[in-house]
C-alpha atoms as a PDB file:
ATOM      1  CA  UNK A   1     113.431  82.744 108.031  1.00  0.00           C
ATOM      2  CA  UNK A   2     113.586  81.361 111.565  1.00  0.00           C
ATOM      3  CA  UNK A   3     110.913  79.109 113.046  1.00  0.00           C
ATOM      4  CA  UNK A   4     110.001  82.118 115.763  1.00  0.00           C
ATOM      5  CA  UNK A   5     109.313  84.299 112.719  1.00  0.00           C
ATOM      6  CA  UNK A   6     107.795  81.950 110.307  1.00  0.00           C
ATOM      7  CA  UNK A   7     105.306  81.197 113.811  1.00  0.00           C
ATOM      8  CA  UNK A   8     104.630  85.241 114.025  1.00  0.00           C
ATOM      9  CA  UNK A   9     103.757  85.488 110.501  1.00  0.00           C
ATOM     10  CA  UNK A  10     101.216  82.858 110.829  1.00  0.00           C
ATOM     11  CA  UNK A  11      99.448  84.280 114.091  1.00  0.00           C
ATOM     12  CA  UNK A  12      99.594  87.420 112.697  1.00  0.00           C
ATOM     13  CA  UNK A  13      97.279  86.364 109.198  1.00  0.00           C
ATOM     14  CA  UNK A  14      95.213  84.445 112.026  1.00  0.00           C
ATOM     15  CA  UNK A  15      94.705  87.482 114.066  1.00  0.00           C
ATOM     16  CA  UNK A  16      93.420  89.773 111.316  1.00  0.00           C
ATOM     17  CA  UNK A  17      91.596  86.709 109.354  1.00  0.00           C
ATOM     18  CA  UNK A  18      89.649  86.475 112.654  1.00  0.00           C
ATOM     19  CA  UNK A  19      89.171  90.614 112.874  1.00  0.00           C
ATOM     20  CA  UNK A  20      88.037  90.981 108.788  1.00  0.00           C
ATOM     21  CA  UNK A  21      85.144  87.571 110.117  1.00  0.00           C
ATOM     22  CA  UNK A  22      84.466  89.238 113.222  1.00  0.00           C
ATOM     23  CA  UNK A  23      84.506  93.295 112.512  1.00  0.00           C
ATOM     24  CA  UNK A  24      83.553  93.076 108.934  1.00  0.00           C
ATOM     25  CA  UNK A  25      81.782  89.612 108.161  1.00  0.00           C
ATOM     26  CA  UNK A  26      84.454  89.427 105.204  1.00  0.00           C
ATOM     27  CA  UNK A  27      86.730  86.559 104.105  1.00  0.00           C
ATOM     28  CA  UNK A  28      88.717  85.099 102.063  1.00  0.00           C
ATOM     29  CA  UNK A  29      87.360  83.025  99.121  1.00  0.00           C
ATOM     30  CA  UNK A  30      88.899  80.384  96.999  1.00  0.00           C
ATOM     31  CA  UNK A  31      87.920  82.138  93.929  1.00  0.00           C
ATOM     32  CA  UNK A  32      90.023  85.540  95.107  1.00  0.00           C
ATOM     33  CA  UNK A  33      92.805  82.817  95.874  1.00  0.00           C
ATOM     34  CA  UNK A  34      93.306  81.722  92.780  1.00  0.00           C
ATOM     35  CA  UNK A  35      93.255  84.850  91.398  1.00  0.00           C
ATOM     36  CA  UNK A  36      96.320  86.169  93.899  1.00  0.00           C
ATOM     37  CA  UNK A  37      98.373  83.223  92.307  1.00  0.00           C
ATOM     38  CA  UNK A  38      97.210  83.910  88.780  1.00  0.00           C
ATOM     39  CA  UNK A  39      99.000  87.108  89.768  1.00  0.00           C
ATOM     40  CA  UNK A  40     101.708  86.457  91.063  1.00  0.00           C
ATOM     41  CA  UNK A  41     102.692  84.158  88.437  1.00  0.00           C
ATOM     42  CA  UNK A  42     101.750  86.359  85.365  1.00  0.00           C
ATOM     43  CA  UNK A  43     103.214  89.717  87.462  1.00  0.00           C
ATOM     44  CA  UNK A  44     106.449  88.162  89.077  1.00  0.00           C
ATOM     45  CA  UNK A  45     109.599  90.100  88.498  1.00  0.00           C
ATOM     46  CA  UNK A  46     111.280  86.987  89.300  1.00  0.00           C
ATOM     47  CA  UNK A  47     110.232  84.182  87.638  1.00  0.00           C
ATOM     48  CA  UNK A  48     112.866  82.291  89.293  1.00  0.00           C
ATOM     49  CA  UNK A  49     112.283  82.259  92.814  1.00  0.00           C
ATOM     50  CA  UNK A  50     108.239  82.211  92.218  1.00  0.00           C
ATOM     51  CA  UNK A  51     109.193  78.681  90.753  1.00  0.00           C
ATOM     52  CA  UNK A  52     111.446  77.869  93.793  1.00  0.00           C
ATOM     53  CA  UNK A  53     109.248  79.274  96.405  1.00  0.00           C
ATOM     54  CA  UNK A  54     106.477  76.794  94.539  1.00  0.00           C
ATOM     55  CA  UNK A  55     108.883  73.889  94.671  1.00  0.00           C
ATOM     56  CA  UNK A  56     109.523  74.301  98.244  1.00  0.00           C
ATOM     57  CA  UNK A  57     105.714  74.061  98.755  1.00  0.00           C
ATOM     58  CA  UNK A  58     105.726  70.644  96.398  1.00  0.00           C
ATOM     59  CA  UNK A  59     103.969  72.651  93.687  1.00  0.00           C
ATOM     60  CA  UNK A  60     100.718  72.185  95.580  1.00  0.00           C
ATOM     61  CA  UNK A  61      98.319  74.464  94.655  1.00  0.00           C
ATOM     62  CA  UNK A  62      96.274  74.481  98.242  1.00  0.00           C
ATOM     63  CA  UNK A  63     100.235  75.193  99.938  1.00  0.00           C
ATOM     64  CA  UNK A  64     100.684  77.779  97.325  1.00  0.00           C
ATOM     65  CA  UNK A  65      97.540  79.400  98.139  1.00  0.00           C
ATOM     66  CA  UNK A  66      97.571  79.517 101.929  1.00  0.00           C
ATOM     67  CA  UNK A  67     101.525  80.053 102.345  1.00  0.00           C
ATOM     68  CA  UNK A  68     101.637  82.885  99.602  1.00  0.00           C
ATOM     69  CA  UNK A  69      98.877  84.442  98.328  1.00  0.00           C
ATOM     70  CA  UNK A  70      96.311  84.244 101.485  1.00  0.00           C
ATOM     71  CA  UNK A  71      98.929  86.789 103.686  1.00  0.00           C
ATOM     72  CA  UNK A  72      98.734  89.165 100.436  1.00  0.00           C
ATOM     73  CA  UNK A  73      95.078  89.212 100.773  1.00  0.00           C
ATOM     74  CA  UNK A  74      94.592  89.060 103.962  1.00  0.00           C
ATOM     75  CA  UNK A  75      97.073  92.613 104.356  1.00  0.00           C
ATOM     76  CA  UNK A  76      95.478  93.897 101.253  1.00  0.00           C
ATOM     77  CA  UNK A  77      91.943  93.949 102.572  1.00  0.00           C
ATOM     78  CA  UNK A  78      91.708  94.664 105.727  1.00  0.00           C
ATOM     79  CA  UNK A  79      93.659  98.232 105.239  1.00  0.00           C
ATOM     80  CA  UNK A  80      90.947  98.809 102.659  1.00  0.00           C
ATOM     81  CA  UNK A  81      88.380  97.284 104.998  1.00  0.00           C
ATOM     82  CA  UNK A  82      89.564  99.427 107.529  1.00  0.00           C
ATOM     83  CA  UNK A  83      90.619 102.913 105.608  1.00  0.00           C
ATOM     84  CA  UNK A  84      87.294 102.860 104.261  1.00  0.00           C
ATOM     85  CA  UNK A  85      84.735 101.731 107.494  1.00  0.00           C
ATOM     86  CA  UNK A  86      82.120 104.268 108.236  1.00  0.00           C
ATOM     87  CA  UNK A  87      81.716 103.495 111.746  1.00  0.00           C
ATOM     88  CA  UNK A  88      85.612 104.014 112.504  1.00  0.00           C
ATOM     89  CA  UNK A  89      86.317 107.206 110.453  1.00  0.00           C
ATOM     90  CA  UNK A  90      82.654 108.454 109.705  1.00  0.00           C
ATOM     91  CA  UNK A  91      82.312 111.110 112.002  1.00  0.00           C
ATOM     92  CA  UNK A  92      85.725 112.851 111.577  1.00  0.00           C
ATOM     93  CA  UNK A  93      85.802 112.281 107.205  1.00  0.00           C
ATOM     94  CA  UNK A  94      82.355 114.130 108.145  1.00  0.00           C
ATOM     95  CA  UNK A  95      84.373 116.742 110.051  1.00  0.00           C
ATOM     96  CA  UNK A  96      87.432 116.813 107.915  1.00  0.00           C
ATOM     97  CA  UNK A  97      84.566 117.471 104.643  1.00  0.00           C
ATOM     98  CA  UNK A  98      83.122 120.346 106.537  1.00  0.00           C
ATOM     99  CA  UNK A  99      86.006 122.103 106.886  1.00  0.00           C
ATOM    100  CA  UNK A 100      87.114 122.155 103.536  1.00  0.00           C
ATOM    101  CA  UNK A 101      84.474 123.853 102.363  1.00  0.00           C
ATOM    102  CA  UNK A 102      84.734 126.026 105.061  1.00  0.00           C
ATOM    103  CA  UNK A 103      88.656 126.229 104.552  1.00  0.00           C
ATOM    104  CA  UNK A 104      89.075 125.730 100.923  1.00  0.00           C
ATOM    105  CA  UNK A 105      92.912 127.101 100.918  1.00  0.00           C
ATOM    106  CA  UNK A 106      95.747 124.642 101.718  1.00  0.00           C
ATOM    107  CA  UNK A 107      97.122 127.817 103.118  1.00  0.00           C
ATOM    108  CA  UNK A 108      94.279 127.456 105.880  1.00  0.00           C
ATOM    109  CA  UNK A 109      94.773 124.305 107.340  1.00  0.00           C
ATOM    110  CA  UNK A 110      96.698 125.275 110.041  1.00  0.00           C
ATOM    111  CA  UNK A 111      93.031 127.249 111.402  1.00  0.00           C
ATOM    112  CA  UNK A 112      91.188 123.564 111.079  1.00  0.00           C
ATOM    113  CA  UNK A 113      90.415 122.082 114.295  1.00  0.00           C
ATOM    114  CA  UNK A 114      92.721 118.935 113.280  1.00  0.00           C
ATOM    115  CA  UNK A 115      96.661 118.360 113.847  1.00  0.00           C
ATOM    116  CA  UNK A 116      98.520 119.443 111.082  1.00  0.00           C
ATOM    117  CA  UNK A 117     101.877 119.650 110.071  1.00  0.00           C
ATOM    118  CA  UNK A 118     104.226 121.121 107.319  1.00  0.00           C
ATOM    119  CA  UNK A 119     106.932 119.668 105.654  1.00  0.00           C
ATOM    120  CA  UNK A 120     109.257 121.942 102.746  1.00  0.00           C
ATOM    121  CA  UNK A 121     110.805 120.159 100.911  1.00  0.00           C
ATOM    122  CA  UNK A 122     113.977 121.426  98.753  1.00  0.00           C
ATOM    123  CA  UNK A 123     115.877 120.382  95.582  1.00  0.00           C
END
């Protein structure tokens, strides 16, 4: 990994740590830290390279924690932060609700007031 990405990975856990403080008061604790490691060791498919990837970061758990698990749960919660905030997709899951029970056949969509599209496909 070059320096330039390495540098974009970083701003880019900064940048949505700073939106899941400032949109949804959330964070992330030590607690749900150690946790992400706990599973990542017990869960690894590659036992191997978890145990390099640790010995690059000198074993240290606080290295471990912010260079590995933090970007996992950072990305991890804030798409559920944000799939699942009322104020962002309120009014239309309102909408969307409605019209299924208004349009209760898939065969219907296409007469819902949203985009749709259709995809067959064939084995």
């Amino acid at each position: 990994m070059t320096a330039e990405m390495l540098r974009k990975k970083v701003e880019d856990m900064i940048i949505k740590s700073n939106a899941m403080s400032y949109f949804w008061m959330a964070s992330i604790t030590g607690e749900q830290l150690q946790e992400e490691m706990q599973r990542m060791e017990q869960n690894t498919k590659n036992p191997q390279m978890l145990k390099e990837l640790w010995g690059t970061l000198n074993n240290d758990p606080h290295l471990i924690a912010e260079c590995l698990a933090r970007p996992v749960l950072i990305d991890k919660q804030i798409r559920n932060l944000y799939a699942f905030d009322k104020q962002i997709h309120g009014i239309l899951r309102q909408q969307a609700l409605s019209e299924l029970l208004y349009y209760p056949k898939t065969e219907n969509i296409k007469m819902m007031n949203g985009l749709s599209s259709e995809t067959t496909i064939r084995t």
